[in-house]
Protein backbone atom coordinates (compact mmCIF):
# COMPACT_ATOMS: atom_id res chain seq x y z
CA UNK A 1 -3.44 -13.64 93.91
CA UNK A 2 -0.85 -14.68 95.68
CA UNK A 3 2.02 -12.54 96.90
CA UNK A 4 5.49 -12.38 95.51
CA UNK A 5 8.00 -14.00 97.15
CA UNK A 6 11.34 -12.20 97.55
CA UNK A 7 12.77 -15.86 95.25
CA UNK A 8 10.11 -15.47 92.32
CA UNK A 9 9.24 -19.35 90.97
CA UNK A 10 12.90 -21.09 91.36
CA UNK A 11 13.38 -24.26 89.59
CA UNK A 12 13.77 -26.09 92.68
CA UNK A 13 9.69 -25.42 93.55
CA UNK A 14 9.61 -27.03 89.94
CA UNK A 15 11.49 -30.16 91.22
CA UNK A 16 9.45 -30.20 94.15
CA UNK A 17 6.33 -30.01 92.84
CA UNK A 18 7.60 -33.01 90.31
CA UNK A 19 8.12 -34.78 93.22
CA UNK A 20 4.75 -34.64 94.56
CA UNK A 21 3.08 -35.25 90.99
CA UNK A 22 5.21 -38.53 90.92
CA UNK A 23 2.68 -41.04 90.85
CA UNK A 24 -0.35 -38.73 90.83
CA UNK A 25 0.44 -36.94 87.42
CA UNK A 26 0.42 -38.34 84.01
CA UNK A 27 3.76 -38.42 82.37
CA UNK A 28 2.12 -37.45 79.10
CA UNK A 29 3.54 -38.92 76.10
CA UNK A 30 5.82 -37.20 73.76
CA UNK A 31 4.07 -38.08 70.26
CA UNK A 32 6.61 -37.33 66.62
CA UNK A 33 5.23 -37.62 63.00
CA UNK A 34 7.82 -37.41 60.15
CA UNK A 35 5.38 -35.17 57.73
CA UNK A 36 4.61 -32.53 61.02
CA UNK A 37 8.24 -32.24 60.51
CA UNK A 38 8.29 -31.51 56.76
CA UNK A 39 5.43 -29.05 56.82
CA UNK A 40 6.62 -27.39 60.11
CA UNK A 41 10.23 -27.47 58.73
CA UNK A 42 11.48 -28.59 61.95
CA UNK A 43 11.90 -31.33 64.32
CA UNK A 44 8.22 -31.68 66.08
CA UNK A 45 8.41 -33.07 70.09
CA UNK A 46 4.86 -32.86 70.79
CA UNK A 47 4.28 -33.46 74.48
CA UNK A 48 0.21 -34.83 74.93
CA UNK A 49 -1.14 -32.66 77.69
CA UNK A 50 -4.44 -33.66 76.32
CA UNK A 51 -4.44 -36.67 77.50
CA UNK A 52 -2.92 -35.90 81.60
CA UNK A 53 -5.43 -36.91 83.87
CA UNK A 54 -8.87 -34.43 83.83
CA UNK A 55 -7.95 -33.70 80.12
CA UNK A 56 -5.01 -30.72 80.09
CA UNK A 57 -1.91 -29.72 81.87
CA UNK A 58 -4.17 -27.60 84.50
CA UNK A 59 -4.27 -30.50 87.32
CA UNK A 60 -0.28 -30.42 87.31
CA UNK A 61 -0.41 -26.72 88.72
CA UNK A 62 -3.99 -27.68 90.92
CA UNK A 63 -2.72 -30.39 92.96
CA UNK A 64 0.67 -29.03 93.33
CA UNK A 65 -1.13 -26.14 94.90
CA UNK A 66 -3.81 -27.87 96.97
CA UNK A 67 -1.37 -31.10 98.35
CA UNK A 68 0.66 -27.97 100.56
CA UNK A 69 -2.35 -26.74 101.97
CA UNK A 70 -2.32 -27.08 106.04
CA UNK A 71 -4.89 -28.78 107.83
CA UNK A 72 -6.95 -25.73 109.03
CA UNK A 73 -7.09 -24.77 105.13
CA UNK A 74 -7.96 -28.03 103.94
CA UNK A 75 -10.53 -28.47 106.45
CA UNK A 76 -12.70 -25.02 105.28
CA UNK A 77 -12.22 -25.89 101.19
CA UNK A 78 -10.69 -24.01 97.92
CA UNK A 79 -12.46 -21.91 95.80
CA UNK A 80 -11.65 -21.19 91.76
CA UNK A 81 -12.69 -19.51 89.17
CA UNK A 82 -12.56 -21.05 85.59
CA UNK A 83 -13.99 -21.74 81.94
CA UNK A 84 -12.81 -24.95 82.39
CA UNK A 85 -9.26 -26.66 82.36
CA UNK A 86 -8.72 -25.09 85.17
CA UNK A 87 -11.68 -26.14 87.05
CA UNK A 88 -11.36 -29.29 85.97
CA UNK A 89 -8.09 -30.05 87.82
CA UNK A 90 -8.90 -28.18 90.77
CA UNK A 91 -12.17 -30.08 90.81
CA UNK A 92 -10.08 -33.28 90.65
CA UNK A 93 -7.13 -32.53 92.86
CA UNK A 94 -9.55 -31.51 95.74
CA UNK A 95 -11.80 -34.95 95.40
CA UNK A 96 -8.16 -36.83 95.31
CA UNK A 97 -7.20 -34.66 98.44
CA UNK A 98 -10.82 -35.08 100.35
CA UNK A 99 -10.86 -31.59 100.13
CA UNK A 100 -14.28 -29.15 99.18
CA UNK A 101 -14.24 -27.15 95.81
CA UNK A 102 -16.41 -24.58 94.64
CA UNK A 103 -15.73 -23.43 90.91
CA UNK A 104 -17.27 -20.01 89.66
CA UNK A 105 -17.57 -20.88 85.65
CA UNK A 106 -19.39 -18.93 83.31
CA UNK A 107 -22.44 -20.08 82.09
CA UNK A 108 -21.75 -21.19 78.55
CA UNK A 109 -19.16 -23.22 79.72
CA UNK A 110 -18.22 -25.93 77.22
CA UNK A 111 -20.27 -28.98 78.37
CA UNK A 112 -17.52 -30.82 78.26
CA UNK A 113 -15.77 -28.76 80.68
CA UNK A 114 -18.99 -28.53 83.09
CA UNK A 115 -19.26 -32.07 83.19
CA UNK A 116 -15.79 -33.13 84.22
CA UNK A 117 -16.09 -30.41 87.18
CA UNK A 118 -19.41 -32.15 88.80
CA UNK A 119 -18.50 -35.52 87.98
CA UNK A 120 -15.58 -34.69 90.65
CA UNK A 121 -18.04 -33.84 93.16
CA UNK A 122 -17.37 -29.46 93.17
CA UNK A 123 -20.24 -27.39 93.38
CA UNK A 124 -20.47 -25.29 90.65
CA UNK A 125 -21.88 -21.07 90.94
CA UNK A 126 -22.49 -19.86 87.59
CA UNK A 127 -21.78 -16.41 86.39
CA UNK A 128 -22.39 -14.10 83.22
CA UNK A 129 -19.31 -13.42 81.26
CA UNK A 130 -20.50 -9.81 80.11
CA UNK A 131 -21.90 -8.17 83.22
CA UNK A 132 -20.34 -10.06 85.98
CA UNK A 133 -16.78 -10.08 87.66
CA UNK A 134 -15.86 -14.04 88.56
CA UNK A 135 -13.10 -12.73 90.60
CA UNK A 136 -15.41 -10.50 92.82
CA UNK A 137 -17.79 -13.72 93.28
CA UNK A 138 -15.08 -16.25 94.30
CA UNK A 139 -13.69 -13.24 96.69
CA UNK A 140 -16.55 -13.43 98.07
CA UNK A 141 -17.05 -16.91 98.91
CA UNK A 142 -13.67 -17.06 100.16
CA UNK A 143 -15.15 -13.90 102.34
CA UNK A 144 -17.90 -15.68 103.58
CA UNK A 145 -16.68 -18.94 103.94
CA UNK A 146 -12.73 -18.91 104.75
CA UNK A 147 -12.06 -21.12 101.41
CA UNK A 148 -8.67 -20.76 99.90
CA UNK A 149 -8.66 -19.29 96.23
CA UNK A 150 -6.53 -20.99 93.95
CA UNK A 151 -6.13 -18.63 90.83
CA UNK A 152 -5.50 -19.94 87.58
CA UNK A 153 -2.38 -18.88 87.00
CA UNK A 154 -1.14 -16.19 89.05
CA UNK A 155 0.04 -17.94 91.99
CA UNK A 156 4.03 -19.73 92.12
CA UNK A 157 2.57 -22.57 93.04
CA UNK A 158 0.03 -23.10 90.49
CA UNK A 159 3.04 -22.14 88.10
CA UNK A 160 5.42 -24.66 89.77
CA UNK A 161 3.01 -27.43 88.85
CA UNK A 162 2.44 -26.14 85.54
CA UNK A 163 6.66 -25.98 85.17
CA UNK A 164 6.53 -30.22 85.45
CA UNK A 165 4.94 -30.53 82.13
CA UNK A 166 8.40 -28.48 80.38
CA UNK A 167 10.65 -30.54 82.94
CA UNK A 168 9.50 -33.97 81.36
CA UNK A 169 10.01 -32.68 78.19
CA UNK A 170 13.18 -31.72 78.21
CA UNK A 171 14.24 -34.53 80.24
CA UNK A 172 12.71 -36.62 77.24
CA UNK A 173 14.19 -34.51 74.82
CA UNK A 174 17.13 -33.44 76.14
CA UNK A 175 18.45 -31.66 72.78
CA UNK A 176 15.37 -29.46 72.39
CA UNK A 177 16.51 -26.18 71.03
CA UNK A 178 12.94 -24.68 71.16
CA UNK A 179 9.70 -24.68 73.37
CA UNK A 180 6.80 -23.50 72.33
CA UNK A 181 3.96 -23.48 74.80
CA UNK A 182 -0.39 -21.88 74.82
CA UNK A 183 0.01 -18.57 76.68
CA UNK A 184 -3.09 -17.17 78.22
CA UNK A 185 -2.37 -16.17 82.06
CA UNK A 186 1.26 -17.31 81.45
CA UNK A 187 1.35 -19.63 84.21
CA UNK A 188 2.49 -22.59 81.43
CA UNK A 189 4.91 -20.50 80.02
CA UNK A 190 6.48 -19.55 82.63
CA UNK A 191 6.82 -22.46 84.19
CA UNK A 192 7.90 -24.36 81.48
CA UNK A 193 10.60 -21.63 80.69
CA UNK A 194 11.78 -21.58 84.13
CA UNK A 195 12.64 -25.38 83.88
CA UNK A 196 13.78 -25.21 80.73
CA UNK A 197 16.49 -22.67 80.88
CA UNK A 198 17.61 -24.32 84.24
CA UNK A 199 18.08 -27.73 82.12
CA UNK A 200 18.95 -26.35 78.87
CA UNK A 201 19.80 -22.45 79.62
CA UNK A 202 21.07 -21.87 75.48
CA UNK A 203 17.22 -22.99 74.80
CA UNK A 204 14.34 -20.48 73.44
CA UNK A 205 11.23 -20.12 74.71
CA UNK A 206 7.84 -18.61 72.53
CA UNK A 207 4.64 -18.43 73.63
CA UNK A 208 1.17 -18.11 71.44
CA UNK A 209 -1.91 -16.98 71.85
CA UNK A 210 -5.18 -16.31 70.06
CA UNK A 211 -5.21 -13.02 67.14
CA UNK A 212 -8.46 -11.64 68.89
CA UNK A 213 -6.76 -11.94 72.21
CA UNK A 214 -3.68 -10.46 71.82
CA UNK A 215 -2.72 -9.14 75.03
CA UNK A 216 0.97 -10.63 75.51
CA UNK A 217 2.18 -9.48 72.01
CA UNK A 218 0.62 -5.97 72.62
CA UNK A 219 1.88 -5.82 76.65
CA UNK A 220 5.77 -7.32 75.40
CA UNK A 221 5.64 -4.39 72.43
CA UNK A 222 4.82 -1.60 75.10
CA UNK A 223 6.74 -2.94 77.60
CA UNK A 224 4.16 -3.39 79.78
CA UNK A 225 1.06 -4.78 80.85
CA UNK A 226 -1.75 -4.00 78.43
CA UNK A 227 -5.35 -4.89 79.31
CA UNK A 228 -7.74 -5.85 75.90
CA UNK A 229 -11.49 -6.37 75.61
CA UNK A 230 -12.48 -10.11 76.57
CA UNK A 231 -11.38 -11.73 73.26
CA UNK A 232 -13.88 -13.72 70.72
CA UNK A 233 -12.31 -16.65 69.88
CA UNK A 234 -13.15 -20.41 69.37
CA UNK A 235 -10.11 -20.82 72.39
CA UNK A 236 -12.04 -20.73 74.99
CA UNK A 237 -9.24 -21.48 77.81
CA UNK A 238 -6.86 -18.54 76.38
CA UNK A 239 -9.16 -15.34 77.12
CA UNK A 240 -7.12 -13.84 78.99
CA UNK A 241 -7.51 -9.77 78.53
CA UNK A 242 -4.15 -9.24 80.27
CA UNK A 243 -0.68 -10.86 81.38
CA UNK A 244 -0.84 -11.80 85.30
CA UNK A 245 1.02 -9.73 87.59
CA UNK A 246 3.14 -12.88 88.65
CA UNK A 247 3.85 -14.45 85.00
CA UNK A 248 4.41 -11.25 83.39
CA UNK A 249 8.33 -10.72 84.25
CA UNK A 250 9.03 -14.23 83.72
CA UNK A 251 7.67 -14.57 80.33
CA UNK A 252 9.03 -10.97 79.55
CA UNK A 253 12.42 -12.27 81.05
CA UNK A 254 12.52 -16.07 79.70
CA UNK A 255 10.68 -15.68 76.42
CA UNK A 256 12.04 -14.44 72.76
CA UNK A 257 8.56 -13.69 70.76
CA UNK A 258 5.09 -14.31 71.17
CA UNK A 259 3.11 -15.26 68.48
CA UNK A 260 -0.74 -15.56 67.34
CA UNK A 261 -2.44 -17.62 65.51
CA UNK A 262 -6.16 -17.02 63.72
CA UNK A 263 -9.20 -19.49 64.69
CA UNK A 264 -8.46 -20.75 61.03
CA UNK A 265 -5.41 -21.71 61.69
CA UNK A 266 -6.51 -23.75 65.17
CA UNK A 267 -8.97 -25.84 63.24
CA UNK A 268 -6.29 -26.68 60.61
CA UNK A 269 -3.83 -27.96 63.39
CA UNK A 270 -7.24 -30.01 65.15
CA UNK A 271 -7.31 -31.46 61.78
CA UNK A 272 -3.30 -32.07 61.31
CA UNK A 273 -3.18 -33.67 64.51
CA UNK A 274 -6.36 -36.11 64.36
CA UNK A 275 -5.27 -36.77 60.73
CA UNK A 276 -1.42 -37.57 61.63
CA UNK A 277 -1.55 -38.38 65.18
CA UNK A 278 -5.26 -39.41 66.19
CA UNK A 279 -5.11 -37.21 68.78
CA UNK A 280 -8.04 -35.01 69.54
CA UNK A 281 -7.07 -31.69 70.78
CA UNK A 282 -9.52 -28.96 72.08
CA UNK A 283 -8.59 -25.31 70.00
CA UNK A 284 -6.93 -23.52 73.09
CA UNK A 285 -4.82 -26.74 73.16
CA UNK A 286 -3.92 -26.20 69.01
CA UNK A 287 -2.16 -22.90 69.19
CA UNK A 288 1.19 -23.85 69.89
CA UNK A 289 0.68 -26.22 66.84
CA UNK A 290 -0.94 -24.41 64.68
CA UNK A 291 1.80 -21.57 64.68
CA UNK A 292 4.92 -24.45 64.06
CA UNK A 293 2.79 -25.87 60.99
CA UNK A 294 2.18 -22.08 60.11
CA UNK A 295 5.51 -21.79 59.40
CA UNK A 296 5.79 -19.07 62.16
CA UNK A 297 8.50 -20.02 63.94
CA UNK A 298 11.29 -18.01 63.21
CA UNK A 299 13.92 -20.86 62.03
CA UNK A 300 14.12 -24.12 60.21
CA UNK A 301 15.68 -27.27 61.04
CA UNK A 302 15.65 -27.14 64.60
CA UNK A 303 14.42 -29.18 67.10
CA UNK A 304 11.50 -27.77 68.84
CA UNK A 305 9.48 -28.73 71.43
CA UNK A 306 5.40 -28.15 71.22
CA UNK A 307 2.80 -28.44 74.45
CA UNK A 308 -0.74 -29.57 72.98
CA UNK A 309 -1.74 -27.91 76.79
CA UNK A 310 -5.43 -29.84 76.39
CA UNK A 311 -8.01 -32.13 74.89
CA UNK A 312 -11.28 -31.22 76.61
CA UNK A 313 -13.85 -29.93 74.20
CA UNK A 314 -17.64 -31.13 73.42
CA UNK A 315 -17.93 -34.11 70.66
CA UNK A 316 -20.24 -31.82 68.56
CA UNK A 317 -18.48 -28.96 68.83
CA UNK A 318 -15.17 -30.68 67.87
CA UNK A 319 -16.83 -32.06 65.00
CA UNK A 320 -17.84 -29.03 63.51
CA UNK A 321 -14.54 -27.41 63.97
CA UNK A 322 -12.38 -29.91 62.35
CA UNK A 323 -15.08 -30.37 59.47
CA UNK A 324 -14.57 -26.95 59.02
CA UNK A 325 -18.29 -25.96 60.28
């Protein structure tokens, strides 16, 4: 983890990293569909995340990390630990960057997920979710080997990147009266709500996140950070089991509500948006939908912006779940 600075994650290391995703980055489309709106009751921005480059917003936050390395760093590699969108882009930023990657994912990693990571030329060290710590094994390969670790989303960096995806949108949408965002970690939320309220400060912000895995909603009701059991749900990028030490006073800061959705409702909003959009959207990537077509928003008639945060999730697998197997 990296450590606080005395500044936090300003928007100007939002700009910044903007700058050096200009040309690198996907500008993701921004995708509308008149009967979203009717059965949401609002004004649906969707901004396509699932289709930026290695399949969700996580390479934003990866190469704005890894390009402001220094030479000595670059030379002895990154290490990261991941179920997959995550490893994905760090895979990808480091083969961009001619830099070495080792990802620690667990071993029933979606395939999907597994494949994008070796096609970009990272090793891969498996690990057991249940009885092992993937934190303790990347520690020590950064130990052993003097490899940077580039967390997921505890790291202002990593959150600065992610912050580019809410920047486009509102510069898209400059009349967005709502953002709605996937919260796991938080680094996507937060980043997104620190741009946002920079560029649009009268603007809300709400996270969600999966019903089995509701750490946020439990940590914001306490007041602070709450640790769960490692969640069963069909999201498999949003199992967290508690808010990072970095994101958590931003999003508890920035953000009005957090809300969940059930695995039911994910599949619905796969469905909605192949149905209405033809976009194919992996279930971590469906929450943020899924609650606005939910009707759990806690308004009507606004204009709301919703991150569909990724796409990457095995053909079988997403068959099944928008089938309703």
């Amino acid at each position: 983890m990296t450590a606080p600075s005395e500044e936090g994650l300003r928007f100007d290391d939002i700009a910044g990293a903007a700058q050096r995703l200009r040309g690198v980055a996907i500008r993701t489309p921004v995708v509308r569909d008149d009967a979203l709106d009717a059965l949401a009751g609002n004004s649906l921005f969707f901004k396509c995340e699932n289709l930026q480059r290695a399949g969700a917003f996580k390479f934003r936050g990866a190469y704005n990390r890894l390009s402001q390395l220094a030479e000595a760093e670059r030379v002895r590699g990154v290490v990261a630990f991941s179920s997959g969108n995550h490893a994905a882009g760090v895979a990808l930023a480091a083969s961009l960057l001619g830099i070495a990657a080792t990802i620690v994912m667990p071993d029933d990693a979606p395939g999907a997920k597994l494949a994008a990571v070796k096609e970009s030329g990272a090793s891969v060290v498996a690990y057991r979710r249940k009885d092992e710590d993937r934190e303790a094994i990347a520690a020590d390969i950064c130990a052993r080997t003097g490899a940077t670790l580039v967390p997921p989303f505890d790291d202002y960096r990593v959150m600065a990147g992610q912050g580019t995806c809410g920047l486009e949108l509102c510069d898209e949408v400059p009349t967005l009266q709502a953002l709605v965002t996937p919260l796991g970690g938080g680094g996507l939320l937060s980043g997104c709500a620190v741009a946002a309220k920079k560029l649009a400060p009268d603007i809300e912000m709400f996270g969600v996140e999966p019903q089995a895995g509701d750490d946020w909603r439990r940590s914001l009701a306490r007041g602070e950070r709450v640790r769960i059991p490692f969640p069963q749900t069909i999201a498999d990028g949003l199992q967290a089991t508690s808010p990072g030490a970095l994101t958590w006073p931003i999003v508890q800061s920035l953000v009005r509500d957090v809300f969940t959705v059930s695995d039911e409702e994910m599949q619905r909003a796969m469905r909605v948006m192949f149905d209405r959009c033809r976009l194919i959207v992996e279930p971590s990537g469906a929450v943020a939908v899924a609650a606005a077509i939910a009707g759990k928003l806690p308004f009507r008639g606004r204009r709301v912006g919703i991150v569909i945060s990724g796409g990457n999730v095995d053909p079988e697998k997403y068959c099944a779940l928008v089938s309703g197997g």
